[in-house]
N, C-alpha and C. Protein backbone atom coordinates (compact mmCIF):
# COMPACT_ATOMS: atom_id res chain seq x y z
N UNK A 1 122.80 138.36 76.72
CA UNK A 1 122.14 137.15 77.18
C UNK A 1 120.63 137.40 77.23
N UNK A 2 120.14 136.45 76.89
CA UNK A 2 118.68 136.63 76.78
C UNK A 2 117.74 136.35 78.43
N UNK A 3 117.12 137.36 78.56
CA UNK A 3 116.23 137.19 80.21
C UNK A 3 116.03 136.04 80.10
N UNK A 4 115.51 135.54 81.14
CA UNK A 4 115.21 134.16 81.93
C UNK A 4 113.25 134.64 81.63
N UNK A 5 113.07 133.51 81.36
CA UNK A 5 111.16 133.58 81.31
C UNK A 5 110.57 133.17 82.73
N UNK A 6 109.61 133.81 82.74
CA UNK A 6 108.81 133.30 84.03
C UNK A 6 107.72 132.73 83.32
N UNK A 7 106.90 132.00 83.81
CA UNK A 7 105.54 131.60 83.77
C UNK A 7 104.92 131.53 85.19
N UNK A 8 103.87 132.27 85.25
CA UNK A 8 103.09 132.49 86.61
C UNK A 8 102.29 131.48 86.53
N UNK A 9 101.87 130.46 86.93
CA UNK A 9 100.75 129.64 86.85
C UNK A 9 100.18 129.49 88.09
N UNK A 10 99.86 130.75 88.43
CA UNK A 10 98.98 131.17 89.75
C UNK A 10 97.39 131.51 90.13
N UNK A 11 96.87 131.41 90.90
CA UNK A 11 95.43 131.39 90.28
C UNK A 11 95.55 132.98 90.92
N UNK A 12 94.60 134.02 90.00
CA UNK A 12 93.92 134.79 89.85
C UNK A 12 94.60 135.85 91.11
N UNK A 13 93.67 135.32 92.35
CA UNK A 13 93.56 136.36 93.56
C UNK A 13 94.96 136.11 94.19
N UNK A 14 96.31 135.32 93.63
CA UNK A 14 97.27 135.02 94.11
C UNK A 14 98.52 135.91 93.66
N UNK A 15 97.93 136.08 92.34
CA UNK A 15 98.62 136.85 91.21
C UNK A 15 98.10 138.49 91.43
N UNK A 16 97.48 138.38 92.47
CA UNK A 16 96.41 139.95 92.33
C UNK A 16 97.55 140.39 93.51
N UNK A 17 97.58 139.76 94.34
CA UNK A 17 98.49 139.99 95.40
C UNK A 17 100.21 140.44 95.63
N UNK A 18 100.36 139.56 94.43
CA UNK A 18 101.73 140.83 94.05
C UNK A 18 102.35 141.55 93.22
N UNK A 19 100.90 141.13 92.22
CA UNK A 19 100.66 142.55 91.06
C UNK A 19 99.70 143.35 91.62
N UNK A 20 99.31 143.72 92.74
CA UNK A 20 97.97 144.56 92.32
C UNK A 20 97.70 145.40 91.84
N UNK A 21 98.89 146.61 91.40
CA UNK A 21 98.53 147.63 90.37
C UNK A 21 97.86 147.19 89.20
N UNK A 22 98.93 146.34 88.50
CA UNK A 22 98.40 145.81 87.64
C UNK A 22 97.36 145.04 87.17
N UNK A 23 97.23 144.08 88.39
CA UNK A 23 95.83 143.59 88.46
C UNK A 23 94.45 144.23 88.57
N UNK A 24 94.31 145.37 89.22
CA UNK A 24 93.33 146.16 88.88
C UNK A 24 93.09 146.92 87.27
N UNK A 25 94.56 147.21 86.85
CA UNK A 25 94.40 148.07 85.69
C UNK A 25 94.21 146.81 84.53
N UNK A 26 94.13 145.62 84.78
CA UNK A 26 93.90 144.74 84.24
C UNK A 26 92.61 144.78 84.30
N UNK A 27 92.13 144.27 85.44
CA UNK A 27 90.59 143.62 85.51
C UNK A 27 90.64 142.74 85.89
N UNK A 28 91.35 141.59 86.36
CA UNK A 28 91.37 140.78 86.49
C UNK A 28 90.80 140.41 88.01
N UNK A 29 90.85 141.39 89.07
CA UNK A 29 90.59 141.58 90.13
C UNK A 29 89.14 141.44 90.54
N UNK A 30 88.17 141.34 89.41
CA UNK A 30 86.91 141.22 89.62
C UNK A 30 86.31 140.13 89.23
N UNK A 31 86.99 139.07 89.07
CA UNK A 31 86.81 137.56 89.18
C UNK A 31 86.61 137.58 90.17
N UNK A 32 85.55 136.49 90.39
CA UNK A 32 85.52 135.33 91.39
C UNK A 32 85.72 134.18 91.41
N UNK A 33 85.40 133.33 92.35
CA UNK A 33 85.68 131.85 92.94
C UNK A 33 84.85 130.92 92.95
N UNK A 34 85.22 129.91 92.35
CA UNK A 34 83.59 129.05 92.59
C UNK A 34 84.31 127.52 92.99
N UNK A 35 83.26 126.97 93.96
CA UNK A 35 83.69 126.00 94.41
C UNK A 35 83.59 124.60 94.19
N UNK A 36 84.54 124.05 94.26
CA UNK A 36 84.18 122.14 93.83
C UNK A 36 84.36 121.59 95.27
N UNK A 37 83.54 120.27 95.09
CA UNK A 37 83.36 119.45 96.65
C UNK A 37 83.36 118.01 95.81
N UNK A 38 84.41 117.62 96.22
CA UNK A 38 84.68 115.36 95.90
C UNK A 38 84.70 115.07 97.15
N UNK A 39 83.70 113.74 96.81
CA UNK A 39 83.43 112.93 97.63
C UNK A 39 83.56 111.68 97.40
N UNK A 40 84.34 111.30 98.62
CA UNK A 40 84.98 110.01 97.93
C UNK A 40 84.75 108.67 99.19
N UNK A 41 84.13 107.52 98.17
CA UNK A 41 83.41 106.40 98.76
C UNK A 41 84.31 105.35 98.72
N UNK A 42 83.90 104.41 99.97
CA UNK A 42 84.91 102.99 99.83
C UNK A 42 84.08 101.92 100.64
N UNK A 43 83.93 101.15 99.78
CA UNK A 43 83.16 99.71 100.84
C UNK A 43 84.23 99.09 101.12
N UNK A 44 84.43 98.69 102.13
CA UNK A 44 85.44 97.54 102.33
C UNK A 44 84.89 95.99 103.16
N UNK A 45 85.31 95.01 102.79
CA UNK A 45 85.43 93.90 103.44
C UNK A 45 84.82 93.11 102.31
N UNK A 46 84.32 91.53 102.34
CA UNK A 46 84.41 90.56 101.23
C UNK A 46 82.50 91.03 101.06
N UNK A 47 82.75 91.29 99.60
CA UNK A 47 80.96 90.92 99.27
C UNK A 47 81.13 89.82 98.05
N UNK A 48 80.05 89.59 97.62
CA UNK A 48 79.99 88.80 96.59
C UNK A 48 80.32 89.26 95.16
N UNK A 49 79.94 89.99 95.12
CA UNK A 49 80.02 90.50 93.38
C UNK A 49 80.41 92.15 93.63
N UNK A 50 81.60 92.50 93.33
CA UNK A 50 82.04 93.91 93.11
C UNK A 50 81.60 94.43 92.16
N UNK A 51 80.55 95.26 91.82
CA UNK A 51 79.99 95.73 90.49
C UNK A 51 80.86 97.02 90.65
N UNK A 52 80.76 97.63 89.73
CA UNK A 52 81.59 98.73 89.15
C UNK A 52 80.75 99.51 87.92
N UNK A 53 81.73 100.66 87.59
CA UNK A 53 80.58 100.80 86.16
C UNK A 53 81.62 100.55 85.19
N UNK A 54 80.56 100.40 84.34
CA UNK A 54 81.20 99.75 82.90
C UNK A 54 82.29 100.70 82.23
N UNK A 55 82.43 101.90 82.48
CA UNK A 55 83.33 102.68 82.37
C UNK A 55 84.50 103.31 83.48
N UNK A 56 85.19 103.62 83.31
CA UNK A 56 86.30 104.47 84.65
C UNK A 56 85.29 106.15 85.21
N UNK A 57 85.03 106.86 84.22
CA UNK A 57 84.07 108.23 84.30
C UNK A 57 82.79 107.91 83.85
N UNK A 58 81.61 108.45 84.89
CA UNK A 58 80.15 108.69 84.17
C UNK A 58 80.10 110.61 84.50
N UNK A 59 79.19 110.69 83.58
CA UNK A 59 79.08 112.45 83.66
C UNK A 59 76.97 111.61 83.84
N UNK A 60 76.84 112.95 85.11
CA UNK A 60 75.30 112.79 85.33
C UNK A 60 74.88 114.21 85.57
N UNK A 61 74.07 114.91 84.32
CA UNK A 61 73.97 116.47 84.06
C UNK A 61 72.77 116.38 84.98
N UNK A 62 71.90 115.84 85.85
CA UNK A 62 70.90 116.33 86.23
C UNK A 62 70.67 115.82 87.88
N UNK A 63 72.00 115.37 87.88
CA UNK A 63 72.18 114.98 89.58
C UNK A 63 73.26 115.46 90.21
N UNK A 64 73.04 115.40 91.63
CA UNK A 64 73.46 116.47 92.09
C UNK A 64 75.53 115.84 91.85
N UNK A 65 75.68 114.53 91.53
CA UNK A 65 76.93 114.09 91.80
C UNK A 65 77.33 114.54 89.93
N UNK A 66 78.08 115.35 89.77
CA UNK A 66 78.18 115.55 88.16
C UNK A 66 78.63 114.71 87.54
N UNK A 67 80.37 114.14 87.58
CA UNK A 67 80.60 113.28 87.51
C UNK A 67 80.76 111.98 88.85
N UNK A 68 81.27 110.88 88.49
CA UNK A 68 81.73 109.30 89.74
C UNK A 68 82.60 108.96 88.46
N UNK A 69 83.96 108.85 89.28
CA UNK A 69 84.55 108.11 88.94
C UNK A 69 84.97 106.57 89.74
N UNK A 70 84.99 105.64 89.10
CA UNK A 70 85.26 104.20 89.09
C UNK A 70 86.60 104.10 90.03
N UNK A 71 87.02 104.29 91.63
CA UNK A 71 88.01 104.35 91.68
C UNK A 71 88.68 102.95 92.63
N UNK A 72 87.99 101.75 91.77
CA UNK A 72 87.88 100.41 92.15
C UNK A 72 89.49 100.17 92.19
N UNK A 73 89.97 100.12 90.65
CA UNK A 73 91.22 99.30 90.09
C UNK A 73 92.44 100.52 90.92
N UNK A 74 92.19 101.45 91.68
CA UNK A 74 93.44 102.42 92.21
C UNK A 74 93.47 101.71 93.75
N UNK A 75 92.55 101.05 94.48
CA UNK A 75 92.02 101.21 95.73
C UNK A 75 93.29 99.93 96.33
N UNK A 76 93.79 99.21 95.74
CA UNK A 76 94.91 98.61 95.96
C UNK A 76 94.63 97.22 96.24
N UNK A 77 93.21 96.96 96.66
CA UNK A 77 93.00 95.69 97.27
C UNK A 77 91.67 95.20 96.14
N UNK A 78 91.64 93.87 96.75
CA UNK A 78 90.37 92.94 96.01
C UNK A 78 89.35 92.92 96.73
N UNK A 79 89.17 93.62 97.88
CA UNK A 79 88.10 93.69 98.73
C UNK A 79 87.44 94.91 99.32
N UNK A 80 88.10 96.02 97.96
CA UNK A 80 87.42 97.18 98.31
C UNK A 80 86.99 97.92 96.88
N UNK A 81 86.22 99.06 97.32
CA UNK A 81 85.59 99.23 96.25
C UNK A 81 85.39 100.70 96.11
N UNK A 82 85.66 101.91 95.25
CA UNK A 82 85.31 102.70 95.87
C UNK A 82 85.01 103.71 94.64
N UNK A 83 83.80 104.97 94.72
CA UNK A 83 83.23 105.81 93.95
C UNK A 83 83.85 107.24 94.58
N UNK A 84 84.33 108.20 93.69
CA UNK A 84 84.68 109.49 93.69
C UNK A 84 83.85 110.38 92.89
N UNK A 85 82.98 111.41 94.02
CA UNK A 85 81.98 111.87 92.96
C UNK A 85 82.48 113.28 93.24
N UNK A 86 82.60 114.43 91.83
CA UNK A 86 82.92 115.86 91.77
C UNK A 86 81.71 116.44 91.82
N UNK A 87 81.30 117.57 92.48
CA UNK A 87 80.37 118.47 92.02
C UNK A 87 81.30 120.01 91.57
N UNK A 88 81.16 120.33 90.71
CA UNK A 88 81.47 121.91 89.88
C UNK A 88 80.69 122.82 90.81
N UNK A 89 81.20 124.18 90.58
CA UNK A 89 80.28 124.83 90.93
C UNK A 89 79.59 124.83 91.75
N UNK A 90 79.80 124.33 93.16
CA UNK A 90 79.64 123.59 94.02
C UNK A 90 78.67 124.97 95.17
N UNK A 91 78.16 125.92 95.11
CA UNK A 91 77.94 127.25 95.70
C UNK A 91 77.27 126.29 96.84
N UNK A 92 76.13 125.68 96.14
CA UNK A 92 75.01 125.09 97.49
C UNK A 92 75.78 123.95 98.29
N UNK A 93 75.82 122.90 97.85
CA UNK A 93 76.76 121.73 98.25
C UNK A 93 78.05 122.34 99.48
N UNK A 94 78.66 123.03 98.68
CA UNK A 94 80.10 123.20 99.43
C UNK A 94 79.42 123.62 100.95
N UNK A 95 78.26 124.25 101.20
CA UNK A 95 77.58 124.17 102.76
C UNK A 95 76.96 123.48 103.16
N UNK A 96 76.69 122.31 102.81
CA UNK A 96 76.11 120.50 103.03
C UNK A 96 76.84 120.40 104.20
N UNK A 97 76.56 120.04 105.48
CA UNK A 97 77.22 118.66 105.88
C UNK A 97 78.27 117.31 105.48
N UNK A 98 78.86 116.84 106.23
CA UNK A 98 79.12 115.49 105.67
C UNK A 98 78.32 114.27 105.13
N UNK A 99 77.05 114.45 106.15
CA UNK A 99 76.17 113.81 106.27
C UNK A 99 74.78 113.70 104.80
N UNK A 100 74.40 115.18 104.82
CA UNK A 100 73.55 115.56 103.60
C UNK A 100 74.42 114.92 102.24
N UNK A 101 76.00 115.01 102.35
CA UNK A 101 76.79 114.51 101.28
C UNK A 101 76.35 113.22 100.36
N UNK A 102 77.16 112.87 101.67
CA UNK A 102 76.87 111.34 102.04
C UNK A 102 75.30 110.86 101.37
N UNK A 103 74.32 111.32 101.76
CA UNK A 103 73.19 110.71 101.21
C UNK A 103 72.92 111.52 99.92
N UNK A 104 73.24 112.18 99.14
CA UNK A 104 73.38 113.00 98.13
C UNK A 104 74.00 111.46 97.14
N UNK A 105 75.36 111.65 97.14
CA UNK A 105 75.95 111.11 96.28
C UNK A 105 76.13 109.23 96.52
N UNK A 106 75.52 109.25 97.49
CA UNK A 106 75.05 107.27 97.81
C UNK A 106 73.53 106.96 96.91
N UNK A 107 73.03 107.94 97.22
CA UNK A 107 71.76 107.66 96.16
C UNK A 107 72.03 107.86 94.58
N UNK A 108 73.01 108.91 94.62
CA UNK A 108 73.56 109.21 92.83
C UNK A 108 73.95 107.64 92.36
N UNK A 109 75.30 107.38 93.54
CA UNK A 109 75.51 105.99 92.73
C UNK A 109 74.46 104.75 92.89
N UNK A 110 73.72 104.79 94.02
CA UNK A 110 72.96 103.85 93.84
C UNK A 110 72.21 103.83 92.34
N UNK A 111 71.68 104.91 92.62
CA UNK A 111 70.40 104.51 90.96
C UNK A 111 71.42 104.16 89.56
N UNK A 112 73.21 104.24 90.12
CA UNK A 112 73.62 103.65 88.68
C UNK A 112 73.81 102.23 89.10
N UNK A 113 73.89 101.72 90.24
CA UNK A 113 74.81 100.60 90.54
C UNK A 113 73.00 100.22 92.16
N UNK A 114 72.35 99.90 91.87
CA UNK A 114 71.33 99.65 92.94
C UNK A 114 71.71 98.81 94.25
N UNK A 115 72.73 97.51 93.19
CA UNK A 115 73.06 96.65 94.36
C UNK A 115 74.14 97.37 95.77
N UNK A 116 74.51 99.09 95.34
CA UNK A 116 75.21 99.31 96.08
C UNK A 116 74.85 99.91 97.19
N UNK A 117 73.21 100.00 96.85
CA UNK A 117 72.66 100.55 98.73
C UNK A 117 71.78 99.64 99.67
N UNK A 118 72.33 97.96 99.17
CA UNK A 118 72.38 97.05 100.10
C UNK A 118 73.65 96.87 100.76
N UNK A 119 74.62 97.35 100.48
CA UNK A 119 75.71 97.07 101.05
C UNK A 119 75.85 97.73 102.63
N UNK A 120 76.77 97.75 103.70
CA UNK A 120 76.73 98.67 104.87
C UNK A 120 77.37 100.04 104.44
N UNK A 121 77.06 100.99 104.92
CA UNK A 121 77.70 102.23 104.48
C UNK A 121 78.99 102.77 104.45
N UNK A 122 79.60 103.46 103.66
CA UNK A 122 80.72 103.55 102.63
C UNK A 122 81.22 104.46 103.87
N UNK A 123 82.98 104.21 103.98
CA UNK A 123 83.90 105.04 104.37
C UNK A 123 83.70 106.23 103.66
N UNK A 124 83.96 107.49 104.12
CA UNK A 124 83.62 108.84 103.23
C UNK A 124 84.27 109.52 103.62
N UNK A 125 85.07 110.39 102.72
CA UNK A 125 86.07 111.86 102.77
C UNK A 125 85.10 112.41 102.45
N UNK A 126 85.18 113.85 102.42
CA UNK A 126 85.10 114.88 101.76
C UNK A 126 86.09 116.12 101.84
N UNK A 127 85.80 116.71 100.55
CA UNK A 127 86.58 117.71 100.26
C UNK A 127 86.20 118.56 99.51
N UNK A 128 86.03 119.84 100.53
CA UNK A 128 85.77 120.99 99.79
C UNK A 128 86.69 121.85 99.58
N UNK A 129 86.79 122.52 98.36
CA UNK A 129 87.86 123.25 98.11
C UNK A 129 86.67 124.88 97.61
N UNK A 130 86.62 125.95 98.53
CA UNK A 130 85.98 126.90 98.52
C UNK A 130 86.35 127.66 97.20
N UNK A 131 87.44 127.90 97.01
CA UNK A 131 88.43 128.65 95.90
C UNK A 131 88.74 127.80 94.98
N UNK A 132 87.99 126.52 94.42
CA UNK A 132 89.27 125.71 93.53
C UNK A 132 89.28 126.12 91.88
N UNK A 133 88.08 126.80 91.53
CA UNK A 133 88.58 127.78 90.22
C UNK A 133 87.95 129.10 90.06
N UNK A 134 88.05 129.66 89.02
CA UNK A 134 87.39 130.71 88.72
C UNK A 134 86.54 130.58 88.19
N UNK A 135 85.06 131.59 88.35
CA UNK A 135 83.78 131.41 88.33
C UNK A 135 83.60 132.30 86.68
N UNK A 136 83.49 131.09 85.68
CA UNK A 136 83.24 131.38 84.22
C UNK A 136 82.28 131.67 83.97
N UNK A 137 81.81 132.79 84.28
CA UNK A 137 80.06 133.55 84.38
C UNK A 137 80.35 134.32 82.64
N UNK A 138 79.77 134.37 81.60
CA UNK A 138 79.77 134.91 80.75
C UNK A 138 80.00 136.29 80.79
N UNK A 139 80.33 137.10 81.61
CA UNK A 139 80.65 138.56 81.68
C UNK A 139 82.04 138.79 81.97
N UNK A 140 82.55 137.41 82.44
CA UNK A 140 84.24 137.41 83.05
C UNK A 140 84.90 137.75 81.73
N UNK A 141 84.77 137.44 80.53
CA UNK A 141 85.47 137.05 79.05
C UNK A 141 86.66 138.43 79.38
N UNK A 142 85.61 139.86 79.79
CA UNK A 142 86.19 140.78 79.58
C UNK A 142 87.40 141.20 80.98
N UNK A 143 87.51 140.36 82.24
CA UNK A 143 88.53 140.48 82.86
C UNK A 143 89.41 139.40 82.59
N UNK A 144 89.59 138.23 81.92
CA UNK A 144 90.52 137.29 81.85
C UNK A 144 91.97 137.81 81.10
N UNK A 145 92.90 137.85 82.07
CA UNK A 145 94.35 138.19 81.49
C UNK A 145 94.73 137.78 80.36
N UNK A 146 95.10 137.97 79.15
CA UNK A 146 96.39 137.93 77.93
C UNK A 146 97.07 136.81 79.14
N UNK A 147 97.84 135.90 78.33
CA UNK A 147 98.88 135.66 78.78
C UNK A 147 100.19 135.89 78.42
N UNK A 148 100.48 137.02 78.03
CA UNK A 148 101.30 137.81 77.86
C UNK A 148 100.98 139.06 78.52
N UNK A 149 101.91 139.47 78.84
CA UNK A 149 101.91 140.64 80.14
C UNK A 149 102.55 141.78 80.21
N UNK A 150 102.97 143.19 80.31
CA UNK A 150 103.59 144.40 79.81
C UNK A 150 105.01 143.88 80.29
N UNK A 151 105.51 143.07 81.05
CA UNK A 151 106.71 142.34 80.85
C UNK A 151 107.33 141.32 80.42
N UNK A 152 108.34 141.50 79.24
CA UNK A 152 108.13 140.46 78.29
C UNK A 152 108.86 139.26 78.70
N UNK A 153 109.76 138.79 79.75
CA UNK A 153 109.76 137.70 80.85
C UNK A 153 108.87 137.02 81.47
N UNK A 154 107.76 137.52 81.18
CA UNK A 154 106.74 137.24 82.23
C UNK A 154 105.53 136.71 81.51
N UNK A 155 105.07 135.44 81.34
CA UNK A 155 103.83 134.70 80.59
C UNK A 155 103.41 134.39 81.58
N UNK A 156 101.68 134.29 81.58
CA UNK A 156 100.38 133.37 82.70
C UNK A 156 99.92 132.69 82.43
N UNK A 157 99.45 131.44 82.83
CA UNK A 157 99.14 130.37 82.58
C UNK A 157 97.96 129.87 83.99
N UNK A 158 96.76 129.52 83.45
CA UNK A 158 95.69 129.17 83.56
C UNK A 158 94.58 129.25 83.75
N UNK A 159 93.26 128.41 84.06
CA UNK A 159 91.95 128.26 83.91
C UNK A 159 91.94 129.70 83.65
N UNK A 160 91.77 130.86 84.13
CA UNK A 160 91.47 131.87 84.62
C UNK A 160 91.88 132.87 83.19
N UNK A 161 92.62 132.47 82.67
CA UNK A 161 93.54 133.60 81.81
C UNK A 161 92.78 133.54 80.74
N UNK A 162 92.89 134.19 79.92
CA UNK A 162 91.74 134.66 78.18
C UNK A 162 92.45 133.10 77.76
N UNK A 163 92.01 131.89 77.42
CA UNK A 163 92.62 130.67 76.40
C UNK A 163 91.40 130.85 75.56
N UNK A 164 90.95 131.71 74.90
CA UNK A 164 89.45 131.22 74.08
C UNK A 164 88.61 130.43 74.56
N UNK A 165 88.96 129.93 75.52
CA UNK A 165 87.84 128.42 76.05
C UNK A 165 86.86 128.83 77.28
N UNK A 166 85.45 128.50 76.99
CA UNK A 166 84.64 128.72 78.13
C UNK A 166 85.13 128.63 79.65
């Protein structure tokens, strides 16, 4: 009978933890973590004109909100409205306040959408995720795992692992 396959699709320092022999004799152990922070906006109650952007995703390379997504048509109602902005790489941000956020990514969408910092101010989550990938610094190339592994049951799967991709 042929083994049963695994696929680990674990991130990095999770996989280090109950390989760690291996994970050291790998390399893989000298990754790090880099952090993303979404922030996510909602006007609610009746305005006049719900503007939106003309697309579902904008990408903005030189502000601090990277991408906003459009997350109007999910929000369930006709009287709300709401922007989800990601920052990557998040090192500075992810130690913001709620507050510094907040006026961070209200001014991002304002200068796309102006009429939206007449409105009263937006319900706001945030969410930082300290660990949410691995930090693709051009020197990592040489710790990223094969996903194939000295046990041949055993394949890895993701961000983190050698895929050819930045």
């Amino acid at each position: 009978s042929q083994p049963r396959m695994v696929v680990a699709a674990l991130p990095y320092h999770a996989l280090a933890r109950l390989l760690p022999d291996w994970a050291e004799d790998s390399g893989f152990v000298h990754l790090t973590s880099a952090p993303i922070v979404s922030v996510h906006l909602a006007w609610q109650g009746s305005h006049e004109k719900k503007a939106g952007l003309p697309v579902p995703l904008v990408g903005l390379p030189f502000e601090t909100s990277q991408w906003i997504f459009d997350r109007s048509c999910r929000l369930g109602s006709p009287d709300r409205r709401g922007f989800s902005a990601v920052i990557s790489g998040a090192y500075r941000e992810s130690g913001w306040t709620t507050e510094e956020l907040q006026e961070k990514v209200c001014g991002d969408v304002g200068r796309l959408l102006p009429e939206t910092i007449r409105e009263p101010q937006p319900l706001i989550r945030v969410i930082k995720e300290r660990k949410a990938t691995f930090s693709a610094w051009p020197e990592t190339s040489k710790w990223r795992a094969n996903v194939k592994t000295p046990w041949q049951n055993l394949l890895l799967a993701g961000d983190w692992t050698d895929t050819a991709l930045p």
